[in-house]
Protein backbone atom coordinates (compact mmCIF):
# COMPACT_ATOMS: atom_id res chain seq x y z
CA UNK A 1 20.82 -28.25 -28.70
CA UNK A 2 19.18 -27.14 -32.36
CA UNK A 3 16.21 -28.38 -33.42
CA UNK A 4 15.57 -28.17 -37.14
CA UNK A 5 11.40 -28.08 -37.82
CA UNK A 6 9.48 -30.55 -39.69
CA UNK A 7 6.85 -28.21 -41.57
CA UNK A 8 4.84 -30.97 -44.14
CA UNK A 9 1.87 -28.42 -43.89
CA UNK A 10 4.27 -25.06 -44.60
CA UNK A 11 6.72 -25.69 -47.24
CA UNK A 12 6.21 -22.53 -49.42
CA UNK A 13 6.72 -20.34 -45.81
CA UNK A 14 9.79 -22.09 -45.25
CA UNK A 15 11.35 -21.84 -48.38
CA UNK A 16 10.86 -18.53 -48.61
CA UNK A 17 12.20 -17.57 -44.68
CA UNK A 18 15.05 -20.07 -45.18
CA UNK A 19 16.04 -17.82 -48.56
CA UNK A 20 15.50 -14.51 -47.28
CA UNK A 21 15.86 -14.61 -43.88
CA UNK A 22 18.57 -17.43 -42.53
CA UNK A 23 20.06 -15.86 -39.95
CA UNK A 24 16.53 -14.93 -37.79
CA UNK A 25 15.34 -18.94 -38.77
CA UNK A 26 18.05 -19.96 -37.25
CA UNK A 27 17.89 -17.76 -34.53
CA UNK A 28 14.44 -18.97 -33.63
CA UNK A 29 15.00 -22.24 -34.08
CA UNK A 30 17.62 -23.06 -31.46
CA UNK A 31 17.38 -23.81 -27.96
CA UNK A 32 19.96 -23.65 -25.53
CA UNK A 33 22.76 -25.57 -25.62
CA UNK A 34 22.17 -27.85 -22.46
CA UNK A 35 18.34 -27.67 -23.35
CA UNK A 36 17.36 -31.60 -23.85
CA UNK A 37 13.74 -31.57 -25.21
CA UNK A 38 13.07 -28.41 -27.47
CA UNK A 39 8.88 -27.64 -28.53
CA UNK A 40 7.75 -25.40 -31.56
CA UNK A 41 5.30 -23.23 -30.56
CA UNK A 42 2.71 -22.82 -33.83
CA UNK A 43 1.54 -19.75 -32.95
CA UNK A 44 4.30 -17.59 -33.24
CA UNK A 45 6.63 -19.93 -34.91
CA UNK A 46 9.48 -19.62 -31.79
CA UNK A 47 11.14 -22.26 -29.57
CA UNK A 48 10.79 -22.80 -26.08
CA UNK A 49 13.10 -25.80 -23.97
CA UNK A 50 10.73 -28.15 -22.14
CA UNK A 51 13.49 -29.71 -20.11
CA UNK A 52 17.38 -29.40 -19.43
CA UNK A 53 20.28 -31.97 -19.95
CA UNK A 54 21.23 -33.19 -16.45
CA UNK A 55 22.80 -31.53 -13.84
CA UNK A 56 20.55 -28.27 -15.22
CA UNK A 57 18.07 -26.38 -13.90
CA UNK A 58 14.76 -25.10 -16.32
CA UNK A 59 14.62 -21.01 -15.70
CA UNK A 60 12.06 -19.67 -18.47
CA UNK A 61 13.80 -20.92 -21.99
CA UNK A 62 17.48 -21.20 -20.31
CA UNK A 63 19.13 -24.48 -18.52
CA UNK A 64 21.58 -23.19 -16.05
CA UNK A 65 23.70 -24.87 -13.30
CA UNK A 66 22.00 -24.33 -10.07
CA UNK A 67 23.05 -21.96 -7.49
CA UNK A 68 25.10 -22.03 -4.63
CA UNK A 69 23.68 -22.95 -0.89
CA UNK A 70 22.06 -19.34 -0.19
CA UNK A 71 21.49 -18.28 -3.69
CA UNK A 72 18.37 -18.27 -5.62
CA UNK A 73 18.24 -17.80 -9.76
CA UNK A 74 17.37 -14.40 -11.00
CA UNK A 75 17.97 -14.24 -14.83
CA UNK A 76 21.22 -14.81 -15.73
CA UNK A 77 22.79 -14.47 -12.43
CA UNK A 78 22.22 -15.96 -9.19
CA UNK A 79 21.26 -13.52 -6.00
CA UNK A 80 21.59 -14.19 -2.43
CA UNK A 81 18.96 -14.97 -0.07
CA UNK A 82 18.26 -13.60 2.96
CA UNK A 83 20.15 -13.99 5.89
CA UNK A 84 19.76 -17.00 7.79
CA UNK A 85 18.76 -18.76 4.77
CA UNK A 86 19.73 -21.82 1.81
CA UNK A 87 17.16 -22.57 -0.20
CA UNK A 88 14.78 -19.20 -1.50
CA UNK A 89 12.91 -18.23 -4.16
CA UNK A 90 13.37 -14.66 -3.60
CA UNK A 91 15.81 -12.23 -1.07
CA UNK A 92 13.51 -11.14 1.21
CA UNK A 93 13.05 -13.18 4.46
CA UNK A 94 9.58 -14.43 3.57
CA UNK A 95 10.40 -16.10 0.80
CA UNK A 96 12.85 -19.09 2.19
CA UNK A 97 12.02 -22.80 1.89
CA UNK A 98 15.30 -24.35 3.73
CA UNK A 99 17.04 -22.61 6.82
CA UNK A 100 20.57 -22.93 7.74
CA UNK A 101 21.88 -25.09 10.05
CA UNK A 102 21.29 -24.16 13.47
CA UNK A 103 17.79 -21.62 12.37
CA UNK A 104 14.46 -22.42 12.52
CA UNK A 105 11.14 -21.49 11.23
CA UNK A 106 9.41 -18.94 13.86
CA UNK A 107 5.52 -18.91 13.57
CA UNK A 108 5.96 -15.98 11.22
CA UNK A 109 7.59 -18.56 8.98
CA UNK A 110 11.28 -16.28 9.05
CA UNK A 111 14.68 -18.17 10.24
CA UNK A 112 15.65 -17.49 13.63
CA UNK A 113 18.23 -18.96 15.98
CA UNK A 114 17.47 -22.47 17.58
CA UNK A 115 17.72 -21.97 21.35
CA UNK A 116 17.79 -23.79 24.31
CA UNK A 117 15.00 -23.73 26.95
CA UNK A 118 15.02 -20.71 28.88
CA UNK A 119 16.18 -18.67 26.12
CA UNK A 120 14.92 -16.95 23.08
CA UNK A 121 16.11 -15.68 19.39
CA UNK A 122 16.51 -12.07 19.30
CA UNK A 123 14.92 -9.74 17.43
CA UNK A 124 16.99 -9.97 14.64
CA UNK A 125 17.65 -14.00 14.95
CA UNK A 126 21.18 -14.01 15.24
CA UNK A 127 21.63 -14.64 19.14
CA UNK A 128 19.94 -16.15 21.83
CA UNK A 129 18.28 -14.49 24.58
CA UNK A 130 17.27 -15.75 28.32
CA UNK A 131 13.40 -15.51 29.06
CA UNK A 132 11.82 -14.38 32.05
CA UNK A 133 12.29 -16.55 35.16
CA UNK A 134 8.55 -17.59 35.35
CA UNK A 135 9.12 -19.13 31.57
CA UNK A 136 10.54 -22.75 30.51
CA UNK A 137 10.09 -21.46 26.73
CA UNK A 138 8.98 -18.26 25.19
CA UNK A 139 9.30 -15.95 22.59
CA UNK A 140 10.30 -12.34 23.92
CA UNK A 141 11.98 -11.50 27.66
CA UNK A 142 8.80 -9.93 28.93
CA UNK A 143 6.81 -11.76 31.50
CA UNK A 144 3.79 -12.53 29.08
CA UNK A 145 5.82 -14.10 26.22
CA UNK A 146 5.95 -17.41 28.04
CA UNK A 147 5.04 -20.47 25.71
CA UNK A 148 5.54 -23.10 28.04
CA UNK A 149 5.74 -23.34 31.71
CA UNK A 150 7.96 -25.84 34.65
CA UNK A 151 6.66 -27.97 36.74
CA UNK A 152 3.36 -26.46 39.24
CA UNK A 153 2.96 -23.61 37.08
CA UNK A 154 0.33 -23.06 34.42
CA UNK A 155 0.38 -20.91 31.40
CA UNK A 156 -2.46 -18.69 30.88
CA UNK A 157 -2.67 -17.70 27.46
CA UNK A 158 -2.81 -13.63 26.65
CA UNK A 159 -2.53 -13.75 23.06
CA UNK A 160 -4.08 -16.90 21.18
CA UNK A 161 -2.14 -16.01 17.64
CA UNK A 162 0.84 -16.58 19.07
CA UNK A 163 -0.35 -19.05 21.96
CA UNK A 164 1.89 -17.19 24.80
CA UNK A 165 0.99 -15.48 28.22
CA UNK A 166 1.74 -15.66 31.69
CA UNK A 167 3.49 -18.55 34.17
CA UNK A 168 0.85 -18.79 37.11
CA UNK A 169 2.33 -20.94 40.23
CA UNK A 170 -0.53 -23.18 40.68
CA UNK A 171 -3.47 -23.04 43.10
CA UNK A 172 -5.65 -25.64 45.15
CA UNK A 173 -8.91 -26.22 42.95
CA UNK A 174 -11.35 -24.06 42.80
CA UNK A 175 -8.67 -21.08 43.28
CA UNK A 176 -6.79 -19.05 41.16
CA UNK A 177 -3.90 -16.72 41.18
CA UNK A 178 -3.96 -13.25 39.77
CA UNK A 179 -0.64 -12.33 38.68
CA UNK A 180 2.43 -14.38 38.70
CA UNK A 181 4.40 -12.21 41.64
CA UNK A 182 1.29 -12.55 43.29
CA UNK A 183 1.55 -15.21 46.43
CA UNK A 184 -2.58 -15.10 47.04
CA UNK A 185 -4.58 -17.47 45.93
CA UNK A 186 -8.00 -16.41 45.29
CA UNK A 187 -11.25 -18.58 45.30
CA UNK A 188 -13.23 -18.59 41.90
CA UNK A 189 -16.42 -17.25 41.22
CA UNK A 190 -19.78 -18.89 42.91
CA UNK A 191 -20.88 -22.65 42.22
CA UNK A 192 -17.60 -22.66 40.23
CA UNK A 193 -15.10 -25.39 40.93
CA UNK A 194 -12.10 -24.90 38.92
CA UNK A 195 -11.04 -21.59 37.20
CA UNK A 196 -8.28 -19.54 36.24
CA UNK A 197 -10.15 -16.42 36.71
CA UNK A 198 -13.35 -14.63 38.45
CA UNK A 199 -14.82 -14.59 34.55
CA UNK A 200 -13.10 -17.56 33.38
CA UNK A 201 -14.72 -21.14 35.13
CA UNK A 202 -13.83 -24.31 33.41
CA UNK A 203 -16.28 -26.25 35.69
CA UNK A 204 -19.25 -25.56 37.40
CA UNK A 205 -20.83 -28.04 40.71
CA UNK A 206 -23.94 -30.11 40.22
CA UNK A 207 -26.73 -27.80 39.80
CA UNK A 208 -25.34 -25.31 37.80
CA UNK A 209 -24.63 -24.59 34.12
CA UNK A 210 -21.30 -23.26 32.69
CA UNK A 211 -21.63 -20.32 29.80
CA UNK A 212 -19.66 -18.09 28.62
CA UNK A 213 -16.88 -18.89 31.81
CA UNK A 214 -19.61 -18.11 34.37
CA UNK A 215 -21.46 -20.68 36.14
CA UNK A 216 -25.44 -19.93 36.71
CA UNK A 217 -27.63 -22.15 39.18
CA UNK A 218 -30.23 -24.09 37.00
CA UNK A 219 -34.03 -23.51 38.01
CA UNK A 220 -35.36 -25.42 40.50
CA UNK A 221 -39.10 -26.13 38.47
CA UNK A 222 -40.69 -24.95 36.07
CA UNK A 223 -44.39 -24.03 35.46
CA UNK A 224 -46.13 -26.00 31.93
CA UNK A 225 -49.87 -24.32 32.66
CA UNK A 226 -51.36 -20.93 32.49
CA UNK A 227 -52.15 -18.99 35.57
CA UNK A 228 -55.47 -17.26 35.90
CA UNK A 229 -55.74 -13.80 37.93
CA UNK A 230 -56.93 -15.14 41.76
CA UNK A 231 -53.25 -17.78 41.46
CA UNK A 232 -51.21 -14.64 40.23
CA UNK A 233 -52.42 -12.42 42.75
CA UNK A 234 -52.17 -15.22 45.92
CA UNK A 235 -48.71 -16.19 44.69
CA UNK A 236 -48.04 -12.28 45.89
CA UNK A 237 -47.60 -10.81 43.14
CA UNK A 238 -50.18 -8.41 43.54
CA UNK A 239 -52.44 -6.43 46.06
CA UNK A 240 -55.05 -8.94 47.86
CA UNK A 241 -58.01 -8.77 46.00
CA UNK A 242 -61.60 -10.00 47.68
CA UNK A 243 -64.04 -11.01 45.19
CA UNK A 244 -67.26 -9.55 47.63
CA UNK A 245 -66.23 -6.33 47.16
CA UNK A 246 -64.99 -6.18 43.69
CA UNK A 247 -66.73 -4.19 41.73
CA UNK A 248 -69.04 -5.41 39.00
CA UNK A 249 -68.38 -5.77 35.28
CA UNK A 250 -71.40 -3.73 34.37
CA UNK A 251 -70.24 -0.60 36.29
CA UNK A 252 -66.57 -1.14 35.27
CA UNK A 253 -67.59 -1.15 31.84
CA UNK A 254 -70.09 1.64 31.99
CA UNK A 255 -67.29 3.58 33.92
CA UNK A 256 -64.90 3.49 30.63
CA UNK A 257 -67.51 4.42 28.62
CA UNK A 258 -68.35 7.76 30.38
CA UNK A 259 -64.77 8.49 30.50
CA UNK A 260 -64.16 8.04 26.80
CA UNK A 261 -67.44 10.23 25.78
CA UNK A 262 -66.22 12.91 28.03
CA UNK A 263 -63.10 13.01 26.98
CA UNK A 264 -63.71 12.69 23.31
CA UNK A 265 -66.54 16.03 24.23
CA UNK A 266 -63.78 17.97 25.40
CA UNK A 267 -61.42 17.74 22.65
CA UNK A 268 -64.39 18.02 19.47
CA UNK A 269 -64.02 22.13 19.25
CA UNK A 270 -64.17 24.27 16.14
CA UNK A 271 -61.05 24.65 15.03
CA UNK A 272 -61.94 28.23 13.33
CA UNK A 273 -63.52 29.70 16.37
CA UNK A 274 -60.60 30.42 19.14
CA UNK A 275 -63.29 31.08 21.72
CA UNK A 276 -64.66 27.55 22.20
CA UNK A 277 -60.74 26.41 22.48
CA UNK A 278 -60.62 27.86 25.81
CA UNK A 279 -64.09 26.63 27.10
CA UNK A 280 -63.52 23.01 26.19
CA UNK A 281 -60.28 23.25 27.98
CA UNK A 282 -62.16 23.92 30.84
CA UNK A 283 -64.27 21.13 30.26
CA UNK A 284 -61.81 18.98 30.32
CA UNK A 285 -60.75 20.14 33.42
């Protein structure tokens, strides 16, 4: 549809493109034909269509008729998606919005084949493939791409981005099975009541604390006052120690001192006469 411009504030610059130049005014001037609102730009003087006729889509300045089921615009043309795909905004398999009947969105958000329990897409998510026995649901054939489990048999999780693991056949509580072909069932770790590994406890018995999937025994008392030297050493933490014969502070004290003043003699030498190195070695001695 054209749109001729209203220029009040202009006239001499229109007069003088519409006389020299009529075939580039017009040019600029028109939208497309199925365009139904058309907008001057004042900056450059172009047009630009703001919205289609009905039954049109808006690509850039163009109305077009949309594109088949499994096409997306490009230009001019329409392209196809990518396999497995209706509605896209580009052809690679990242880029769909709609999947065709009988796909569905994987957790990488690509189109794979819907499948029944017990069976998975394949890698290319044309077909369905069977699971492993130990699996109600997965997502590959290997025994740790289980994502759901039947009846008295747990899934323990192996990879938390794509929330799959291992079928265990379940244990009494407070035991645990290490593998799913394995028939033993193994107690969990002390004061720990339920588990689904030595290092993995998800409760712990009166008394004890769970961290970190371990279960520690809580203290039985704690001390709130300082302890002098005779209660440290009769708890037994020390030698026995008999106050009679201790020695005195004095002589401990004058004891240091000598020790300190003979060391500190032994090491005070001339450091430009070698001789005296070797007597206050002996000293020292």
């Amino acid at each position: 549809m054209t749109r001729w411009p209203r220029w009040p504030r202009w006239p001499a610059v229109y007069a003088v493109l519409s006389a020299f130049f009529p075939r580039c005014l017009t040019q600029v001037e028109m939208c497309h034909p199925e365009c139904k609102t058309c907008h001057l730009f004042d900056h450059d003087l172009s047009w630009h269509c703001l919205e289609c006729n009905p039954g049109y889509d808006l690509w850039v300045d163009g109305c077009f008729l949309p594109c088949p089921t499994g096409q997306y615009r490009y230009g001019y043309t329409c392209e196809r998606c990518y396999d497995n795909c209706d509605v896209c905004v580009g052809g690679l398999a990242h880029e769909c919005q709609v999947c065709s009947f009988g796909f569905t969105f994987d957790f990488r958000g690509l189109c794979m084949r819907s499948c029944p329990p017990g069976r998975h897409a394949s890698l290319d998510g044309l077909r369905c493939e069977d699971c492993d026995a130990y699996c109600r649901e997965c997502l590959s054939g290997s025994r740790i791409g289980c994502s759901s489990c039947y009846s008295g048999y747990t899934l323990r999780v192996l990879d938390t981005n794509t929330n799959t693991g291992e079928c265990m056949q379940d244990c009494a509580k407070g035991f645990f099975r290490d593998a799913p072909n394995d028939l033993r069932c193994i107690q969990c770790g002390k004061y720990c009541l339920d588990c689904n590994s030595l290092y993995n406890c998800f409760e712990c018995q009166v008394g004890a604390t769970l961290f970190r999937g371990i279960c520690y025994l809580d203290p039985s008392g704690t001390v709130d006052q300082t302890v002098d030297l005779q209660t440290y050493l009769s708890s037994g933490a020390g030698a026995s120690w008999d106050v009679n014969d201790a020695p005195s502070w004095t002589l401990l004290t004058s004891q240091v001192r000598r020790l300190q003043d003979e060391a500190d003699e032994a090491f005070q030498w001339d450091p430009s006469n070698p001789k005296s190195w070797a007597a206050a070695l002996l000293r020292s001695e």
